[in-house]
N, C-alpha and C. Protein backbone atom coordinates (compact mmCIF):
# COMPACT_ATOMS: atom_id res chain seq x y z
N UNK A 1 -18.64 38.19 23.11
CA UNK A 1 -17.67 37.14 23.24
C UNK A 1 -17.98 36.33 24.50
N UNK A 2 -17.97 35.28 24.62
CA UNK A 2 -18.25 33.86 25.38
C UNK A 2 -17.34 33.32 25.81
N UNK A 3 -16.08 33.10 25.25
CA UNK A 3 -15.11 32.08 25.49
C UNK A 3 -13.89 32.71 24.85
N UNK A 4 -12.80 32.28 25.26
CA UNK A 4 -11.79 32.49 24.60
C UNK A 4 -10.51 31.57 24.66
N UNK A 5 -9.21 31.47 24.02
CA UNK A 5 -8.59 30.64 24.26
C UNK A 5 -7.05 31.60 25.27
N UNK A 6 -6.35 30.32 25.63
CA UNK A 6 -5.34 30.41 26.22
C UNK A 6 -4.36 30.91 26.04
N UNK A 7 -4.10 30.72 24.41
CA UNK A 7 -3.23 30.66 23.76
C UNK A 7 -3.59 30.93 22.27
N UNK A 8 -3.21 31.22 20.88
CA UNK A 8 -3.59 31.31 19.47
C UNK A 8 -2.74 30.12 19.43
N UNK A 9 -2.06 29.37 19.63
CA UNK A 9 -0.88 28.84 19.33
C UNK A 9 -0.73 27.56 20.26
N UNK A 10 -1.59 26.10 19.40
CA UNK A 10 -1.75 24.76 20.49
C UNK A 10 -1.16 23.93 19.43
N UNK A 11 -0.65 22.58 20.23
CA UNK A 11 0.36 21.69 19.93
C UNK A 11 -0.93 20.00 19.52
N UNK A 12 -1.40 19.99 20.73
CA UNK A 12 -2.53 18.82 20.67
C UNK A 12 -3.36 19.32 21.41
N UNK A 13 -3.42 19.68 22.27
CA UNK A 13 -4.79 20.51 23.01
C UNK A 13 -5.16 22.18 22.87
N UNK A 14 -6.55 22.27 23.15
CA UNK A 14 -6.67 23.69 23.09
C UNK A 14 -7.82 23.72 24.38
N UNK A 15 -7.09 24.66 24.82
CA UNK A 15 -7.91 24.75 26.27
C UNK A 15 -9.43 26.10 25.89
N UNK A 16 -9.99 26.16 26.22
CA UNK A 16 -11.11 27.20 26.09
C UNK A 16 -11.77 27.59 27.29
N UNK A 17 -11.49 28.81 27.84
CA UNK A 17 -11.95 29.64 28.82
C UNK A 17 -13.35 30.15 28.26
N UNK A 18 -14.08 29.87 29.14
CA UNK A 18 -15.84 30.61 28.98
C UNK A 18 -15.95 31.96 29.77
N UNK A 19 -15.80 33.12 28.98
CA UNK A 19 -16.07 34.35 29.94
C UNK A 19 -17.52 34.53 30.32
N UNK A 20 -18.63 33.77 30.02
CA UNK A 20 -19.98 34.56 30.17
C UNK A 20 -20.42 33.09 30.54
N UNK A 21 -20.99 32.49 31.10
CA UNK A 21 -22.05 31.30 31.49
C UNK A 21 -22.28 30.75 30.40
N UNK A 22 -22.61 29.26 30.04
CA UNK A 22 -23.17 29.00 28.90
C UNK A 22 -24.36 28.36 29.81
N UNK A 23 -25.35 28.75 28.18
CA UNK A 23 -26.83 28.41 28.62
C UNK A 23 -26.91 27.33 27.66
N UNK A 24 -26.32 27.03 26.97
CA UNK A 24 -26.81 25.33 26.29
C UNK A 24 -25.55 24.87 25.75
N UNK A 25 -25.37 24.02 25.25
CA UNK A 25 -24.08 23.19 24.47
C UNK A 25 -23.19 24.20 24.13
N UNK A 26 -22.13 23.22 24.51
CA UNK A 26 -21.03 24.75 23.67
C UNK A 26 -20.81 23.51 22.47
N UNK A 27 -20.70 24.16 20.82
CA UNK A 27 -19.89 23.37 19.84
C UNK A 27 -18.83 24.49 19.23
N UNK A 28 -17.69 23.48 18.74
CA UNK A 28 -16.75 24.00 18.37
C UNK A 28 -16.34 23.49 16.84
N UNK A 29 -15.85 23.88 15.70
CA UNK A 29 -15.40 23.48 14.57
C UNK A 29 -14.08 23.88 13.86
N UNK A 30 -13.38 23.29 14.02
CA UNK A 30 -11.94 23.80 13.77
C UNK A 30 -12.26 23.61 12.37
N UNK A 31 -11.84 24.50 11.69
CA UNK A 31 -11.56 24.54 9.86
C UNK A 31 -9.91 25.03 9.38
N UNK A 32 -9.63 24.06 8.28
CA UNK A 32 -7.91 24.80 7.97
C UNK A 32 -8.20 26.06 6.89
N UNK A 33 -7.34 25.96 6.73
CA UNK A 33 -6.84 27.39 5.52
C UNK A 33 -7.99 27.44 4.71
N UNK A 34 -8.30 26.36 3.79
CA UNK A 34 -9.16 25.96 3.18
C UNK A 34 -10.19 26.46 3.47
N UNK A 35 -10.86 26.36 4.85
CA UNK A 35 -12.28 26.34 4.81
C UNK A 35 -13.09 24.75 5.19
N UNK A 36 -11.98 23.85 5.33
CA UNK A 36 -12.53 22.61 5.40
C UNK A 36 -12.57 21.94 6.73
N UNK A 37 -13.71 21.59 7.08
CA UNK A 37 -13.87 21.35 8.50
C UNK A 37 -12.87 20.19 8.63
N UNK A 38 -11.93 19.90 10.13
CA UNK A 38 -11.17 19.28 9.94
C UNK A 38 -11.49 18.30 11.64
N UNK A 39 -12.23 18.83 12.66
CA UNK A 39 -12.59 18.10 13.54
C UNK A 39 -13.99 19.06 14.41
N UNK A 40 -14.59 18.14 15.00
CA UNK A 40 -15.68 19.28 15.92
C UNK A 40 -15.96 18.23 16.86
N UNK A 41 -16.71 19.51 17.86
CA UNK A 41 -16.91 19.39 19.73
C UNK A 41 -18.20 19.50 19.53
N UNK A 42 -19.09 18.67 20.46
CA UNK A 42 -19.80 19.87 21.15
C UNK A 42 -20.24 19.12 22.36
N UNK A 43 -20.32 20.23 23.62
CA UNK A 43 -19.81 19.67 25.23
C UNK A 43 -21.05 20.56 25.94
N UNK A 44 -21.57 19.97 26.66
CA UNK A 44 -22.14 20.09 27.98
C UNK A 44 -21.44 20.50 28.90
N UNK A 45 -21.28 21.85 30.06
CA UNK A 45 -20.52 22.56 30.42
C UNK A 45 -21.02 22.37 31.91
N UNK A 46 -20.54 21.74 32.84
CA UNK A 46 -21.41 21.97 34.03
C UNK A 46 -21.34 23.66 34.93
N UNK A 47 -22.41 23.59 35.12
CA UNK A 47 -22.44 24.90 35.80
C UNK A 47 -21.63 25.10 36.92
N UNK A 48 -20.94 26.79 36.92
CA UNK A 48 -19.56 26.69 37.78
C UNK A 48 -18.36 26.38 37.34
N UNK A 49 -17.96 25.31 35.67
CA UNK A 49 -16.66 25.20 35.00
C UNK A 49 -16.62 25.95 33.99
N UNK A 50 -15.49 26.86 34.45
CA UNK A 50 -15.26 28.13 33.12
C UNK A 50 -13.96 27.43 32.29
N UNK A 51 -13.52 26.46 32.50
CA UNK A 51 -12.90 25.57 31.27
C UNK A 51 -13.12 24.36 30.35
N UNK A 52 -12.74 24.37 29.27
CA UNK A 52 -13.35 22.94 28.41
C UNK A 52 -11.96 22.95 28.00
N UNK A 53 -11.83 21.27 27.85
CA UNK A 53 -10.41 21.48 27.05
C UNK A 53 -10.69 20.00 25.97
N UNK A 54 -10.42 20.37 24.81
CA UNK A 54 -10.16 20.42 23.59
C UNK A 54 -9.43 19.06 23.12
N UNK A 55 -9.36 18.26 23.37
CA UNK A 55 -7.63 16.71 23.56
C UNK A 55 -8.44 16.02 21.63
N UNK A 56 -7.31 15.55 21.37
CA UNK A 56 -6.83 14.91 20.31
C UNK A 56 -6.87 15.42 19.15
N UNK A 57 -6.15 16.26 19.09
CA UNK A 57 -6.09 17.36 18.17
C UNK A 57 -4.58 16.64 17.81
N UNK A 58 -3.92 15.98 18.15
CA UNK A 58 -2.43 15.64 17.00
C UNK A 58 -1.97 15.00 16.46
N UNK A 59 -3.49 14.62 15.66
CA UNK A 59 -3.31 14.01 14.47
C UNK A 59 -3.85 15.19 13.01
N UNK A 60 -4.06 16.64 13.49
CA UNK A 60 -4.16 17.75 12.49
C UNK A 60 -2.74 18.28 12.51
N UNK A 61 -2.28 18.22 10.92
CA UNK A 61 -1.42 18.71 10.52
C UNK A 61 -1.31 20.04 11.20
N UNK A 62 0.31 20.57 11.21
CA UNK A 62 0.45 22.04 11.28
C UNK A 62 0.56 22.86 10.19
N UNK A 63 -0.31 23.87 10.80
CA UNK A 63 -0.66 25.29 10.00
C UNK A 63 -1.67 26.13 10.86
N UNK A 64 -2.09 26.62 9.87
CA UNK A 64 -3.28 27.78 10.61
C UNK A 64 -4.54 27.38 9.84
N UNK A 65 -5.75 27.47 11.19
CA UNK A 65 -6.85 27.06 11.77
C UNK A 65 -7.81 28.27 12.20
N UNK A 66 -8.86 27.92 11.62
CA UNK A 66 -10.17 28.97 12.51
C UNK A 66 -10.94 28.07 13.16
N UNK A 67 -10.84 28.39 14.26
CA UNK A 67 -11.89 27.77 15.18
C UNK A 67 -13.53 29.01 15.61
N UNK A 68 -14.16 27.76 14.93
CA UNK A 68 -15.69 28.53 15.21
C UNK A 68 -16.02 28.32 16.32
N UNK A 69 -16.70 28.97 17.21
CA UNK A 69 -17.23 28.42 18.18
C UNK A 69 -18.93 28.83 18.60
N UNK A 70 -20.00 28.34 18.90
CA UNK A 70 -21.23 28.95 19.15
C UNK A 70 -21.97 28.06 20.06
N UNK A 71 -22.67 29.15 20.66
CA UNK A 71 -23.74 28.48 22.06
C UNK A 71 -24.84 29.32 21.55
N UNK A 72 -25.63 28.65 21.13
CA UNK A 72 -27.14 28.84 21.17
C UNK A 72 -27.12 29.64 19.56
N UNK A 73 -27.58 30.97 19.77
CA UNK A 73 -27.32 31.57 18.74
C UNK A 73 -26.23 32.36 19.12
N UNK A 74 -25.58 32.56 20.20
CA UNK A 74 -24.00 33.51 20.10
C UNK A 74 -23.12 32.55 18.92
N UNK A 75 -22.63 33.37 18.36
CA UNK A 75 -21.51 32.75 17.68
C UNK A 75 -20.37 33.49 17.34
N UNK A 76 -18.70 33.04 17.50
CA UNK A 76 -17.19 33.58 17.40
C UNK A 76 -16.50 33.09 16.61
N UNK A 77 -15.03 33.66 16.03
CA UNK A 77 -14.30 33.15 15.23
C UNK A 77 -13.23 33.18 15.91
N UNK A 78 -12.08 32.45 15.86
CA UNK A 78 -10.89 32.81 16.55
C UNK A 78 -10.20 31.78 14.93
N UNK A 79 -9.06 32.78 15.01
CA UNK A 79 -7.45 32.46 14.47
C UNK A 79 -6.67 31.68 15.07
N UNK A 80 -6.28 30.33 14.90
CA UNK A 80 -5.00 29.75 15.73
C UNK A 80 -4.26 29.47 14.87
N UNK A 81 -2.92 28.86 15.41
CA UNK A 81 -1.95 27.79 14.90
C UNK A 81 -1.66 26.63 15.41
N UNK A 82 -1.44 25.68 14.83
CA UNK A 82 -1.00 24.44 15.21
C UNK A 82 0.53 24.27 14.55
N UNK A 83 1.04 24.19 16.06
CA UNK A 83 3.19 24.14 15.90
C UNK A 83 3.15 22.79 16.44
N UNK A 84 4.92 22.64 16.45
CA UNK A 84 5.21 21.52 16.51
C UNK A 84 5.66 21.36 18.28
């Protein structure tokens, strides 16, 4: 594990804590219930910032979301929700 979030549970932002250094791009892909990609990241991390944060996320409906996330070949899944 690489990163993690703040919270399972974001409104318009999702903040993302990096537990381990990243060595190249971080990308991210939020998918809904479905399976259907619904927005994606991918960020240049300067060395020394263990946060990325996530903005314009509220224009995705609420429900529940998997956010993929991978640097290089690491790759994670996380479970969220989007409330009101």
């Amino acid at each position: 594990m690489f990163a993690k979030v703040k919270s399972s549970i974001f409104i318009d932002v999702l903040t993302l804590e990096l537990v381990a250094p990243i060595r190249s791009s971080l990308r991210a892909i939020l998918r809904d219930e479905q399976g259907e990609e619904c927005q994606r990241m991918e960020a240049s991390v300067p060395k020394g910032d263990n946060t990325v944060t996530w903005k314009g996320l509220n224009d995705l409906p609420y429900g529940i979301y998997t956010l993929e996330l991978s640097q290089g070949e690491d790759e994670q899944k996380m479970r969220l929700v989007k409330r009101v």
